[in-house]
C-alpha atoms as a PDB file:
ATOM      1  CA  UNK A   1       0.000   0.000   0.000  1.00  0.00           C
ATOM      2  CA  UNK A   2       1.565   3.112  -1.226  1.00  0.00           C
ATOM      3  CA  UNK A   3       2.474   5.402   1.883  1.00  0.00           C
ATOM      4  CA  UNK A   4      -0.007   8.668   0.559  1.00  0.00           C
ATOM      5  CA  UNK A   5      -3.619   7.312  -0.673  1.00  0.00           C
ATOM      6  CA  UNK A   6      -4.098   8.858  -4.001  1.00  0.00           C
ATOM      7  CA  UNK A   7      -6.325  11.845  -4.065  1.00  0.00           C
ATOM      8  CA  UNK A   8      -9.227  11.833  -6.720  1.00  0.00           C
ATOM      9  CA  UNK A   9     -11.791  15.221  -7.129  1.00  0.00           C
ATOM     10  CA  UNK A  10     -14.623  15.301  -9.205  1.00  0.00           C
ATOM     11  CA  UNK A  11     -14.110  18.117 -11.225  1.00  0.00           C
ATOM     12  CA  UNK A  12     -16.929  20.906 -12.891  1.00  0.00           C
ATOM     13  CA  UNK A  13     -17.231  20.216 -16.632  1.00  0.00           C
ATOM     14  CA  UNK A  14     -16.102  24.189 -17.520  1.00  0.00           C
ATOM     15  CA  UNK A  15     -13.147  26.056 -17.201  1.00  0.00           C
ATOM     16  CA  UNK A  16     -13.268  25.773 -13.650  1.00  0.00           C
ATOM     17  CA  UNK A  17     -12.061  22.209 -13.629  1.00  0.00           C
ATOM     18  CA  UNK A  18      -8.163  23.872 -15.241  1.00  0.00           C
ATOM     19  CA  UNK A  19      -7.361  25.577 -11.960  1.00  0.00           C
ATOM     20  CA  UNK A  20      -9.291  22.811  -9.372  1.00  0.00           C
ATOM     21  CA  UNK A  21      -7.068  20.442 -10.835  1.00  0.00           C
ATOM     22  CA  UNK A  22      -3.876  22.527 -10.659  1.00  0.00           C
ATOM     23  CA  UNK A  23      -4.568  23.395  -7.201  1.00  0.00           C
ATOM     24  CA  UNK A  24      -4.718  19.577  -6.389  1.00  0.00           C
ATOM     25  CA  UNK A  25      -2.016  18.474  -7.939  1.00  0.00           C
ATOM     26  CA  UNK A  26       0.308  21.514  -6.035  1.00  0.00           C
ATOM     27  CA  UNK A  27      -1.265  20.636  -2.678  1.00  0.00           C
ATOM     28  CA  UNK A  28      -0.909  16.962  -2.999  1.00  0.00           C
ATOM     29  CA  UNK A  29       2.712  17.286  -3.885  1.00  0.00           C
ATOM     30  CA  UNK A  30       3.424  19.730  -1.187  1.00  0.00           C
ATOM     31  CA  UNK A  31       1.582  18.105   1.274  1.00  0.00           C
ATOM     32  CA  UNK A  32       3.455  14.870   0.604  1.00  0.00           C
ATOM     33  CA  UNK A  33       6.712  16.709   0.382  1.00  0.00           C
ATOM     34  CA  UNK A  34       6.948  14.242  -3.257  1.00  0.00           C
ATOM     35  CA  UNK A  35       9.764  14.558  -5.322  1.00  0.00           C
ATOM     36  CA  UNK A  36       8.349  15.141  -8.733  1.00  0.00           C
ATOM     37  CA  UNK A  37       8.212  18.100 -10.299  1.00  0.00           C
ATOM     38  CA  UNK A  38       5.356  19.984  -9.379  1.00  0.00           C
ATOM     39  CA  UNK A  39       5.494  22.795 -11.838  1.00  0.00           C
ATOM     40  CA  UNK A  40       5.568  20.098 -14.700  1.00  0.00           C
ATOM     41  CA  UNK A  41       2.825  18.035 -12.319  1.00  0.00           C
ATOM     42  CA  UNK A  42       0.536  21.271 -12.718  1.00  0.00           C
ATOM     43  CA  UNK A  43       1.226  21.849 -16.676  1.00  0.00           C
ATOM     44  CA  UNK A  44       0.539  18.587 -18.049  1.00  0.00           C
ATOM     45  CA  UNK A  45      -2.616  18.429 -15.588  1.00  0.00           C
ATOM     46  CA  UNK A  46      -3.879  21.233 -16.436  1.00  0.00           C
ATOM     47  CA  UNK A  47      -3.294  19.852 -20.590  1.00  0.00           C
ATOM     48  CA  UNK A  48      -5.591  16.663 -19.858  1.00  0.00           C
ATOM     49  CA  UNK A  49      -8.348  18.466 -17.867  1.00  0.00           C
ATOM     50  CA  UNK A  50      -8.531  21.176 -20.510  1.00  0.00           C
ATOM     51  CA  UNK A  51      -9.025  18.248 -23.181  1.00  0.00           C
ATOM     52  CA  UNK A  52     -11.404  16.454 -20.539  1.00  0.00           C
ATOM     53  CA  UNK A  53     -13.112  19.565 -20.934  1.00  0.00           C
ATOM     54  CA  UNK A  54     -13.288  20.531 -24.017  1.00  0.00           C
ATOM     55  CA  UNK A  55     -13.987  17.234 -25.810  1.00  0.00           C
ATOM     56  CA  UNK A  56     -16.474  15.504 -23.926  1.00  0.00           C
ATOM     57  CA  UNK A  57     -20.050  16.112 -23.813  1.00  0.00           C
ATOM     58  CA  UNK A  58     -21.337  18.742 -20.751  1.00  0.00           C
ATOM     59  CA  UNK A  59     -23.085  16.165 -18.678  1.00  0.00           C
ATOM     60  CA  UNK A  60     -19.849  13.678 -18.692  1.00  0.00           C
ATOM     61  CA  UNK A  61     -18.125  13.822 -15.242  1.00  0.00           C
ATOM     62  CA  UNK A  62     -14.520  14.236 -15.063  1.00  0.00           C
ATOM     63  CA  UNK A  63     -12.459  12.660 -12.167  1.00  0.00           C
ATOM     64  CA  UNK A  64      -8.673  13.661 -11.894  1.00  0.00           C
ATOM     65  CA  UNK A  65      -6.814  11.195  -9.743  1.00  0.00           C
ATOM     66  CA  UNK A  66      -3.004  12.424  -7.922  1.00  0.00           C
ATOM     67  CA  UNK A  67      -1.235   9.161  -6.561  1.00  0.00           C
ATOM     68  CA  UNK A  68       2.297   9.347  -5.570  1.00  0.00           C
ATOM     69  CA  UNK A  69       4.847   6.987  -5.856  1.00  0.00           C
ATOM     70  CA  UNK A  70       8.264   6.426  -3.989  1.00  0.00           C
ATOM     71  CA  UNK A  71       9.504   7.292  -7.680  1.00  0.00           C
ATOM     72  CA  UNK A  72       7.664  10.480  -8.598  1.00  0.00           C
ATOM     73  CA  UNK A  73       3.826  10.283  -9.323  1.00  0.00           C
ATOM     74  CA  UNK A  74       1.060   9.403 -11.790  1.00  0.00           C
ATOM     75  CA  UNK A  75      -1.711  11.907 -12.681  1.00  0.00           C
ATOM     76  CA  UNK A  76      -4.663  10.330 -14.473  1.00  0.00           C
ATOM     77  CA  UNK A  77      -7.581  12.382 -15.659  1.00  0.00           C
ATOM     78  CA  UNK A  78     -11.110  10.118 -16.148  1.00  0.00           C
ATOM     79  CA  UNK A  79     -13.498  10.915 -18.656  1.00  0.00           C
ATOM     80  CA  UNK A  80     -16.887   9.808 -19.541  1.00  0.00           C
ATOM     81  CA  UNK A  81     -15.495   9.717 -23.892  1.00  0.00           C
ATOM     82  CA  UNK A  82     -14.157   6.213 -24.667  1.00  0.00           C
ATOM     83  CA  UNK A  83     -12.560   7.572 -27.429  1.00  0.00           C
ATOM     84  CA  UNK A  84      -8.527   7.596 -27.156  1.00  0.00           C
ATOM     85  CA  UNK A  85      -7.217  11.052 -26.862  1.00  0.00           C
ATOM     86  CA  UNK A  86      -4.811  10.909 -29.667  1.00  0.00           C
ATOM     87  CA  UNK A  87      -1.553   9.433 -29.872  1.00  0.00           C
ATOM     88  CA  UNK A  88       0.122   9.212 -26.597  1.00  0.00           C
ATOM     89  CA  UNK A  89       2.605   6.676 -27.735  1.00  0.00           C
ATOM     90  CA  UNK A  90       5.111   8.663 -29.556  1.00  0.00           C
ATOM     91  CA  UNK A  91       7.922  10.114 -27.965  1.00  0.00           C
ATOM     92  CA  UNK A  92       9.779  12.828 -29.033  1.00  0.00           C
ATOM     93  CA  UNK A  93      12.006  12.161 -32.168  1.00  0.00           C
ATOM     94  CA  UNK A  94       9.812   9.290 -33.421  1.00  0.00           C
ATOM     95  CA  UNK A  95       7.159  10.826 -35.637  1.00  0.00           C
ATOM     96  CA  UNK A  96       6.353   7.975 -38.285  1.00  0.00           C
ATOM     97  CA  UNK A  97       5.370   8.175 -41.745  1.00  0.00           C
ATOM     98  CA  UNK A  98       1.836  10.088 -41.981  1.00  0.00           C
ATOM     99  CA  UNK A  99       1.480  11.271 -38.323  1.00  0.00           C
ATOM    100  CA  UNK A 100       0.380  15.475 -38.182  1.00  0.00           C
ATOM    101  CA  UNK A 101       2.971  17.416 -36.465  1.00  0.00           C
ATOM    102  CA  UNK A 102       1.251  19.871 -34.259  1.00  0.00           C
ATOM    103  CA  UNK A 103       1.636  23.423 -35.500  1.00  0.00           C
ATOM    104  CA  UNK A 104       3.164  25.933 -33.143  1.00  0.00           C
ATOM    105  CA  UNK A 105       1.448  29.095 -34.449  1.00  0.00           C
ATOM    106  CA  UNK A 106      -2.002  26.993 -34.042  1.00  0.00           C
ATOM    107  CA  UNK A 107      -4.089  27.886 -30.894  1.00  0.00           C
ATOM    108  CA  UNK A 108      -5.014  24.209 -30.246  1.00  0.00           C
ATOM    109  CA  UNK A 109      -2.697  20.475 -30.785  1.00  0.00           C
ATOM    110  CA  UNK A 110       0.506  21.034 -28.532  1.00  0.00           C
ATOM    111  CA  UNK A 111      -1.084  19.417 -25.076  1.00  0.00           C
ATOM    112  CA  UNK A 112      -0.434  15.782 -25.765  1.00  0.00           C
ATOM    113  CA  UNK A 113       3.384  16.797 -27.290  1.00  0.00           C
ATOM    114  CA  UNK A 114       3.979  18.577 -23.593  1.00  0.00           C
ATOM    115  CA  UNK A 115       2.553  15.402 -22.013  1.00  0.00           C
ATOM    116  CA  UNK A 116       4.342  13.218 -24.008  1.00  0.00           C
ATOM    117  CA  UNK A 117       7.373  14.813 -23.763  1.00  0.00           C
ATOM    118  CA  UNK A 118       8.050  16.278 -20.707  1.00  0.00           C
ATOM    119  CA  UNK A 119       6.562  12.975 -18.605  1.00  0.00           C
ATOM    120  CA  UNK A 120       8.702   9.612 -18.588  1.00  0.00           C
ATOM    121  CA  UNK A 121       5.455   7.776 -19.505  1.00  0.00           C
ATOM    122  CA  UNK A 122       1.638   8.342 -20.693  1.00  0.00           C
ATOM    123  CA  UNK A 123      -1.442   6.336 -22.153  1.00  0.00           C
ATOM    124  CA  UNK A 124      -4.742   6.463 -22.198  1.00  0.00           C
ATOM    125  CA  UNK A 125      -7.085   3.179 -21.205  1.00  0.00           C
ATOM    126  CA  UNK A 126     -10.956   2.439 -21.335  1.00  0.00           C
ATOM    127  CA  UNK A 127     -12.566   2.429 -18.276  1.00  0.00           C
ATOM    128  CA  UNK A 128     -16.184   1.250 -17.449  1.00  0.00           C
ATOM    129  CA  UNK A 129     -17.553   5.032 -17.557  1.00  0.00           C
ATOM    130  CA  UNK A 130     -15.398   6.463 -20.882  1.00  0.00           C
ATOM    131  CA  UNK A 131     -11.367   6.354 -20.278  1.00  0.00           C
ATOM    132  CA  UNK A 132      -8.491   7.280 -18.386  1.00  0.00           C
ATOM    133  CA  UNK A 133      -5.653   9.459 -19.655  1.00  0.00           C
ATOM    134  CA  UNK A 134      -2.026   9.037 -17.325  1.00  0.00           C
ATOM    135  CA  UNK A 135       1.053  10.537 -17.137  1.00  0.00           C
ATOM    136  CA  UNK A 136       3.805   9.427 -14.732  1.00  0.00           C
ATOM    137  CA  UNK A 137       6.905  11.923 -13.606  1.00  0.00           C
ATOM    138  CA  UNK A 138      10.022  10.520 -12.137  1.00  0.00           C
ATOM    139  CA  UNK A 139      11.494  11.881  -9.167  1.00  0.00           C
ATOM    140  CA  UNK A 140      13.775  15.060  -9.024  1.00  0.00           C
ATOM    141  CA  UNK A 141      16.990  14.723  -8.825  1.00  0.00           C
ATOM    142  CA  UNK A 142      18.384  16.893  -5.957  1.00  0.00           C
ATOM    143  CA  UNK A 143      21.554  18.476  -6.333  1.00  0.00           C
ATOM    144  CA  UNK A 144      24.088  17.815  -3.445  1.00  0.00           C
ATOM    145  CA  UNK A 145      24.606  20.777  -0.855  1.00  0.00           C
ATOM    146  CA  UNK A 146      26.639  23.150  -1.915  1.00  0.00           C
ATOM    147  CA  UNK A 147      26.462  22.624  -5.803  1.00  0.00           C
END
């Protein structure tokens, strides 16, 4: 049994749900003294509820789950949309033949490249209700005293 339960929130389905979520993530990392990153923890949160939000239907709930590990810790933001939320898979420097780079003077398409590669792992799996989208972050590594 992990020594911090993991958190979980039911978040609003509205814009609401972006700074909820960041505010969980900062307080369970703080709280827990964790050694993952939590500016990087808030970012690619914030990336998955936004998408929670903004491509599901209004009356799906969305459930954002913090657990920490001894390692670093594992986000995973539920949705009530079975549908995957692109292509997690692909890590930087391995675009294959056919796949849409996302274009940096475009509004919308960068969230899953930050997830994918600023977190050492991410997915997406079906759940009974729709599906869960994950990121893990490893632990910091702390500098020795006096460097």
């Amino acid at each position: 049994m992990p020594a911090h339960p993991a958190r979980r929130i039911t978040l609003p389905h509205s814009a609401a749900a972006v700074p909820l979520a960041r505010a969980l993530v900062r307080t369970a990392l703080a709280d827990a003294d964790a050694p993952a990153d939590g500016d990087t923890a808030e970012l690619l949160t914030a990336e998955l509820v936004a998408n929670a939000v903004q491509h599901t239907p209004p009356c799906a709930p969305i459930e954002l789950v913090v657990e920490l590990l001894a390692n670093g810790c594992q986000v995973e933001v539920h949705d009530g949309d079975p549908q995957p939320p692109g292509d997690l898979s692909a890590r930087p420097g391995e675009a294959r033949p056919g796949d849409a780079r996302p274009d940096p003077w475009q509004e919308h398409g960068r969230g899953l490249l930050l997830v994918r590669t600023l977190s050492s792992a991410c997915g997406h799996r079906r759940t009974p209700h729709g599906k869960a989208v994950w990121f893990t972050l490893p632990a910091r590594r702390l500098l020795p005293a006096g460097a």
